[in-house]
Protein backbone atom coordinates (compact mmCIF):
# COMPACT_ATOMS: atom_id res chain seq x y z
CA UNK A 1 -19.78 -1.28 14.20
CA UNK A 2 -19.90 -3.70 11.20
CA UNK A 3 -16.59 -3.41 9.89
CA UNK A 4 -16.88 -4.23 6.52
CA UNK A 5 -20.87 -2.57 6.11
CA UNK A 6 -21.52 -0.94 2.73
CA UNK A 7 -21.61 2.49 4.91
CA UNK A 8 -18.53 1.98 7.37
CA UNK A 9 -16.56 4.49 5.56
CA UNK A 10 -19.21 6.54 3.78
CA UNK A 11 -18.09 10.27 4.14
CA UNK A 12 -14.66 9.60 3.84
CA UNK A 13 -12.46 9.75 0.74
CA UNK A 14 -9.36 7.56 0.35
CA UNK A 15 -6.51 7.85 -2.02
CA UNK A 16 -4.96 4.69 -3.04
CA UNK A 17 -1.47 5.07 -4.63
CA UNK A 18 -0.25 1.69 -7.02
CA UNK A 19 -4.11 1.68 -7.86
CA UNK A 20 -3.61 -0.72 -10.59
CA UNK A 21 -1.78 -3.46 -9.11
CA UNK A 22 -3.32 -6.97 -7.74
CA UNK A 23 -2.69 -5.36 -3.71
CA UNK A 24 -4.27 -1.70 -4.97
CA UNK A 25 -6.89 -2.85 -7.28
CA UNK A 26 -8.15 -4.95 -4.76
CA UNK A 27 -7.95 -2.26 -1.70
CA UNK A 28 -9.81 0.07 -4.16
CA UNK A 29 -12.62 -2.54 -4.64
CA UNK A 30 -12.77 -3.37 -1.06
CA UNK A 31 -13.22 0.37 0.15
CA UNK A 32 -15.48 1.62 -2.35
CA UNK A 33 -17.55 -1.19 -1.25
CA UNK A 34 -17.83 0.02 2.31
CA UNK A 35 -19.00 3.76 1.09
CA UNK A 36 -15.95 5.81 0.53
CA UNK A 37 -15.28 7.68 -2.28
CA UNK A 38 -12.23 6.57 -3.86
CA UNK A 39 -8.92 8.62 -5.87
CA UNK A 40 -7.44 6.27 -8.24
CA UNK A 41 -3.55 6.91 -8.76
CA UNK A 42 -0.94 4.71 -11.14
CA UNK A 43 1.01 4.95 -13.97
CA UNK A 44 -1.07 3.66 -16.44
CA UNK A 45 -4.19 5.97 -17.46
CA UNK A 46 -6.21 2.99 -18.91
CA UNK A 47 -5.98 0.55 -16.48
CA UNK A 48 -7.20 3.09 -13.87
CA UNK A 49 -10.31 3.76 -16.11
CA UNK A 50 -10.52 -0.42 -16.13
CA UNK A 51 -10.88 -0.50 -12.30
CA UNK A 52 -13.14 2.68 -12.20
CA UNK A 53 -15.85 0.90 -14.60
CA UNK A 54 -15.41 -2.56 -12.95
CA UNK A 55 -15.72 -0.51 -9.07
CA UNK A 56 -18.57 1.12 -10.80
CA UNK A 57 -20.28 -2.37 -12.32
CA UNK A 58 -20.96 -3.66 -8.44
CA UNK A 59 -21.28 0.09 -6.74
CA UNK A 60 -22.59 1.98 -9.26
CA UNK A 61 -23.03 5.02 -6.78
CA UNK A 62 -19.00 5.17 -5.64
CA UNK A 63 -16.75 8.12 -6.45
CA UNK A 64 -13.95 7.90 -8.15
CA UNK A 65 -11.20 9.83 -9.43
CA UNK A 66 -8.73 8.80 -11.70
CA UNK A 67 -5.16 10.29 -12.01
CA UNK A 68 -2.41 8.98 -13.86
CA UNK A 69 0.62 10.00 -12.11
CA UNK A 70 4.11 9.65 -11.35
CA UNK A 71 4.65 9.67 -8.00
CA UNK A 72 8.87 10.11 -8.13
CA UNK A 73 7.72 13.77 -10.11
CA UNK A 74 6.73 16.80 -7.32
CA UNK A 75 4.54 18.52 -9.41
CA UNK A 76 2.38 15.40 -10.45
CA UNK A 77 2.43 14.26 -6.80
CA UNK A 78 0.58 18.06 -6.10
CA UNK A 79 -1.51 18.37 -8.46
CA UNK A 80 -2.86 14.86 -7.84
CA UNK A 81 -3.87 15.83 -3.82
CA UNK A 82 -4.85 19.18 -5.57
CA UNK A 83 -7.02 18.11 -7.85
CA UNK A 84 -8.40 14.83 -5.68
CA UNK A 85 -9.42 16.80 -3.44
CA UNK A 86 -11.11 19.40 -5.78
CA UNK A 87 -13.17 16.51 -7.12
CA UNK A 88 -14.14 14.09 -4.04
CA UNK A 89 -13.02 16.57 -0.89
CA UNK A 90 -10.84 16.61 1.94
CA UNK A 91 -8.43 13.53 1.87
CA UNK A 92 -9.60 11.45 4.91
CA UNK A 93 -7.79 8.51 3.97
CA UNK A 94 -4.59 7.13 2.42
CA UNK A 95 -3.46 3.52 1.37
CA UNK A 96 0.70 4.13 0.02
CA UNK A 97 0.80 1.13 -1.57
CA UNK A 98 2.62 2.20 -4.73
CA UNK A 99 6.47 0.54 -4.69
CA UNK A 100 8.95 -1.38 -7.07
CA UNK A 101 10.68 -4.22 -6.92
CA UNK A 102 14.59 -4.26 -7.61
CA UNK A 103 17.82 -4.37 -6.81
CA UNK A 104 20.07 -7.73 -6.21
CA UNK A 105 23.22 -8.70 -4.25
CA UNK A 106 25.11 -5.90 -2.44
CA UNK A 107 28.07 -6.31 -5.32
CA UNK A 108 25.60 -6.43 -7.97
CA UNK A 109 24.08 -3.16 -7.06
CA UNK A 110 23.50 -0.41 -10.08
CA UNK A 111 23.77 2.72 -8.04
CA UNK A 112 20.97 4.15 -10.45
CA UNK A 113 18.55 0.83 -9.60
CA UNK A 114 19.57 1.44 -6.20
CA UNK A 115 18.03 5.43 -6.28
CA UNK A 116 15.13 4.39 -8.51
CA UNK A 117 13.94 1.79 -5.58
CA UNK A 118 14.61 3.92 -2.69
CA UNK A 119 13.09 7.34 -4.22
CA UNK A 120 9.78 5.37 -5.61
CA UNK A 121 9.56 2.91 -2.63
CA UNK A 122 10.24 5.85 0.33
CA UNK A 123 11.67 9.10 -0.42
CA UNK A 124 8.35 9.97 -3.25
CA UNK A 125 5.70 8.03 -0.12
CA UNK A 126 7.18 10.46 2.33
CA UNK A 127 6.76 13.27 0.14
CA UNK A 128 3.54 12.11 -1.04
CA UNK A 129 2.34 11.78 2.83
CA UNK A 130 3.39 14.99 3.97
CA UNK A 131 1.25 16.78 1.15
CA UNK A 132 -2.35 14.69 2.14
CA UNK A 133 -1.30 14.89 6.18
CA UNK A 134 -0.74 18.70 6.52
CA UNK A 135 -4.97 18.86 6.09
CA UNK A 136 -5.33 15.43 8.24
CA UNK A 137 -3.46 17.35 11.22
CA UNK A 138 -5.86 20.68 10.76
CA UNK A 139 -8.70 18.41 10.62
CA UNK A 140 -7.55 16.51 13.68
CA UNK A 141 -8.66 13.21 11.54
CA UNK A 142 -7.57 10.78 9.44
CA UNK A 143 -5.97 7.46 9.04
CA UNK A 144 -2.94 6.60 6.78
CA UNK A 145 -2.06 2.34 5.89
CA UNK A 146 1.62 2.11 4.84
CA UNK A 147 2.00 -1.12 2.23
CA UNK A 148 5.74 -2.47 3.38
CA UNK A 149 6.92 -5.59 3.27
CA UNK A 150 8.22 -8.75 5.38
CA UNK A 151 11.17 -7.05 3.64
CA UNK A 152 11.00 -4.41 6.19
CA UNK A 153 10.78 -6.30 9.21
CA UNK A 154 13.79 -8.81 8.34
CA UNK A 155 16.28 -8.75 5.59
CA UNK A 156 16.22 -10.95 2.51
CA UNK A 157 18.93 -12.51 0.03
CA UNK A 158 19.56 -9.42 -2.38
CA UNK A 159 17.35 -7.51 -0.72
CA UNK A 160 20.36 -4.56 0.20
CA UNK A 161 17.73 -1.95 -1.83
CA UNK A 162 14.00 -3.59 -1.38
CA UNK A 163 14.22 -4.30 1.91
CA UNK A 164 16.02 -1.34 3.11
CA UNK A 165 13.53 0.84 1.37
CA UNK A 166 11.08 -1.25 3.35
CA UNK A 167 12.80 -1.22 6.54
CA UNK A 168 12.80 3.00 5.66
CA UNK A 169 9.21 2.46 5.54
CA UNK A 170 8.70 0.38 8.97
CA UNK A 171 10.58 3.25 10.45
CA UNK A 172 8.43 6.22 8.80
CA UNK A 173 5.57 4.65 9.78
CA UNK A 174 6.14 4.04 13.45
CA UNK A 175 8.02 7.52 13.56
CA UNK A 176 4.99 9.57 11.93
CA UNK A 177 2.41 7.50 14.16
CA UNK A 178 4.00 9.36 17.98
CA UNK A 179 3.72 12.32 15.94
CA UNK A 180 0.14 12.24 14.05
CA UNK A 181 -2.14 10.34 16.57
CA UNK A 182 -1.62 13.83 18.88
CA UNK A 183 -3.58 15.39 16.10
CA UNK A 184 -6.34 12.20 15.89
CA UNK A 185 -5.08 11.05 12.71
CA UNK A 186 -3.77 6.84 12.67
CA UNK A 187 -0.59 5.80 11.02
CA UNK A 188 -0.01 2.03 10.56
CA UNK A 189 1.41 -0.78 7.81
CA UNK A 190 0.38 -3.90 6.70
CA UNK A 191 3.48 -6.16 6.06
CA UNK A 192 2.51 -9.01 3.71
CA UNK A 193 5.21 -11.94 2.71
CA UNK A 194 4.85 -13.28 -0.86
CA UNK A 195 1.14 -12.17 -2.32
CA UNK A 196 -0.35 -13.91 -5.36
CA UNK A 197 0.31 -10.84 -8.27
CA UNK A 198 2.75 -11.05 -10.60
CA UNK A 199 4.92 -9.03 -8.24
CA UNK A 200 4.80 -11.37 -5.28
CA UNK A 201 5.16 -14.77 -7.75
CA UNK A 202 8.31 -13.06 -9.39
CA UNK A 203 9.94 -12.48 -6.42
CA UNK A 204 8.99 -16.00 -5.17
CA UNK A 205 10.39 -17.47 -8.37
CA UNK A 206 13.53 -15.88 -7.84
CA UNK A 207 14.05 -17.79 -4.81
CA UNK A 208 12.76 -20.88 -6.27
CA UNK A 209 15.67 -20.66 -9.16
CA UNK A 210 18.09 -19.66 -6.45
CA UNK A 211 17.62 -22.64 -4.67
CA UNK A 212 17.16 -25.24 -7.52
CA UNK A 213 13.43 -25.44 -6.40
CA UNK A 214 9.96 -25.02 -7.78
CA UNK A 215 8.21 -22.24 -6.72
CA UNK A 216 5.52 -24.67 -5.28
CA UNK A 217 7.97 -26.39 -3.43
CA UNK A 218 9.50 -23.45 -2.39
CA UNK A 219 5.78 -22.00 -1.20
CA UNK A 220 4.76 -25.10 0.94
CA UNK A 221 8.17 -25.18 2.59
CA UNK A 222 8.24 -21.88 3.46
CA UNK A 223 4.84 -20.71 4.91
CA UNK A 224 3.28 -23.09 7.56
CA UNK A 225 -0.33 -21.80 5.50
CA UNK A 226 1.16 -23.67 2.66
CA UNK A 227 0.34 -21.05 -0.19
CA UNK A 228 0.33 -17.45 -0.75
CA UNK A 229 -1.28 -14.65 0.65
CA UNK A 230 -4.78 -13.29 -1.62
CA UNK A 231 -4.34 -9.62 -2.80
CA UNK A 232 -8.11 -9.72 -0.95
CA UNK A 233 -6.15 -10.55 2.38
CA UNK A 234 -4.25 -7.87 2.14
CA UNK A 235 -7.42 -5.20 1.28
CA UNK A 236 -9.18 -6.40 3.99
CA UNK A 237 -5.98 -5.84 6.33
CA UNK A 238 -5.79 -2.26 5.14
CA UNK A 239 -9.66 -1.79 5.11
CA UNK A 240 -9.60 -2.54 8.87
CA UNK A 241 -7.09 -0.20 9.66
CA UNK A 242 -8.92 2.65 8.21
CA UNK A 243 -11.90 2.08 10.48
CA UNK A 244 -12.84 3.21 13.33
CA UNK A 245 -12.75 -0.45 14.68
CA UNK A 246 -9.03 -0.06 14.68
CA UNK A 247 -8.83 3.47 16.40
CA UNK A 248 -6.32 2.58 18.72
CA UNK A 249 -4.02 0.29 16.99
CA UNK A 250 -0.88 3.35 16.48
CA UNK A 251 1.76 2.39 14.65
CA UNK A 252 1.77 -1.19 14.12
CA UNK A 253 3.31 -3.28 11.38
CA UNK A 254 0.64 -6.25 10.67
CA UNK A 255 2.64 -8.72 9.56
CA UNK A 256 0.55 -10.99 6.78
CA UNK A 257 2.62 -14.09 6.46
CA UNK A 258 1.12 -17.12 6.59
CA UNK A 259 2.75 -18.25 9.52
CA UNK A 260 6.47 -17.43 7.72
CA UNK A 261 7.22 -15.19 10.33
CA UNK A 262 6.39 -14.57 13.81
């Protein structure tokens, strides 16, 4: 198949959580663009209509739902699947990229920053999961892309509540893949180092002052590449994983790093 053909996910509908950052914006743009219809989620209601009219400027034909929601809050996390589903159909798809950045050195720690990263970052994805899988697994399809972290895969300086809501993630997502691929549905994550948004360039300009560096320096010495990963890296990553091209790759983590980390 043509992975990335204007029809290699038509039928399907895909709910992408953290809609309206550079990693989810870009995901969204990227899928509607290969024929699914697409549920918007995020926090804020106008920037979700933004992406809807600029998906709708180059594939005027797409989809979309738009849902402002917060995703630590049960009741908005059901009646977004609820009412998703009412408007586009079944859930086929889902890309949990929504997360936070936070936290700091182990001493440092607010115990309220703490809960806010590890209930938005894992606990409120679990949650979130188990609502759109229960109709995956009667189905007996589906495919689910899990937006961690190099953060999960190896700690970081300060990283005591990032990273171990990322490494919670790594483990959900290996864990739920030996349990949903008996029912035909694919679990994975894509693990991307330092992305060009303003997320990824704060966090790399934390390091930078850390060290007494500039963040270019701090980029070039770092990753072999010599420069950041593209938000459109990343989509394409995730749009690969929901195809059918990738229907036996179970529980991986793709790492996305540049060379940073093999």
């Amino acid at each position: 198949m043509a992975v990335f053909s204007k029809d290699a996910l038509k039928g399907e509908h895909v709910l992408v959580t953290g809609a309206t950052g550079g990693i989810g914006s870009e995901t969204a743009k990227v899928l509607a663009g290969m024929g699914a219809s697409i549920t918007l989620t995020g926090r804020r209601k106008n920037k979700l209509e933004d992406l809807a009219a600029e998906i709708h400027e180059t594939t005027p034909d797409t989809d979309i739902y738009t849902y402002a929601a917060d995703l630590g809050n049960r009741g908005e996390r059901t009646k977004l699947v609820n009412n998703a589903e009412k408007e586009c159909g079944p859930i086929s798809l889902l890309v949990n990229n929504a997360g936070i950045s936070g936290g700091g050195p182990v001493e440092q720690l607010d115990p309220e920053d703490l809960e806010r990263v590890v209930h938005l970052n894992y606990t409120a994805t679990v949650l979130l999961t188990q609502l759109v899988y229960q109709s995956m697994k009667q189905r007996k399809k589906g495919a689910i892309v899990n937006v961690t972290s190099l953060s999960g895969l190896r700690g970081t300086y300060g990283g005591t509540a990032y990273a171990g809501s990322k490494f919670a993630m790594t483990g959900f997502t290996h864990s739920l893949a030996l349990e949903a691929i008996e029912h035909g549905v694919r679990v994975n994550a894509v693990s991307p180092g330092f992305v060009d948004t303003e997320m990824g360039r704060a966090s790399a300009q934390k390091k930078a002052n850390r060290q007494n560096r500039s963040l270019s320096e701090v980029v070039k010495e770092s990753i072999p590449s010599g420069r950041m990963t593209t938000p459109r890296e990343v989509a394409n990553t995730i749009a690969f994983l929901l195809t059918d091209a990738a229907e036996n790759i179970v529980g991986e983590s793709v790492k996305i790093s540049g060379g940073s980390v093999l």
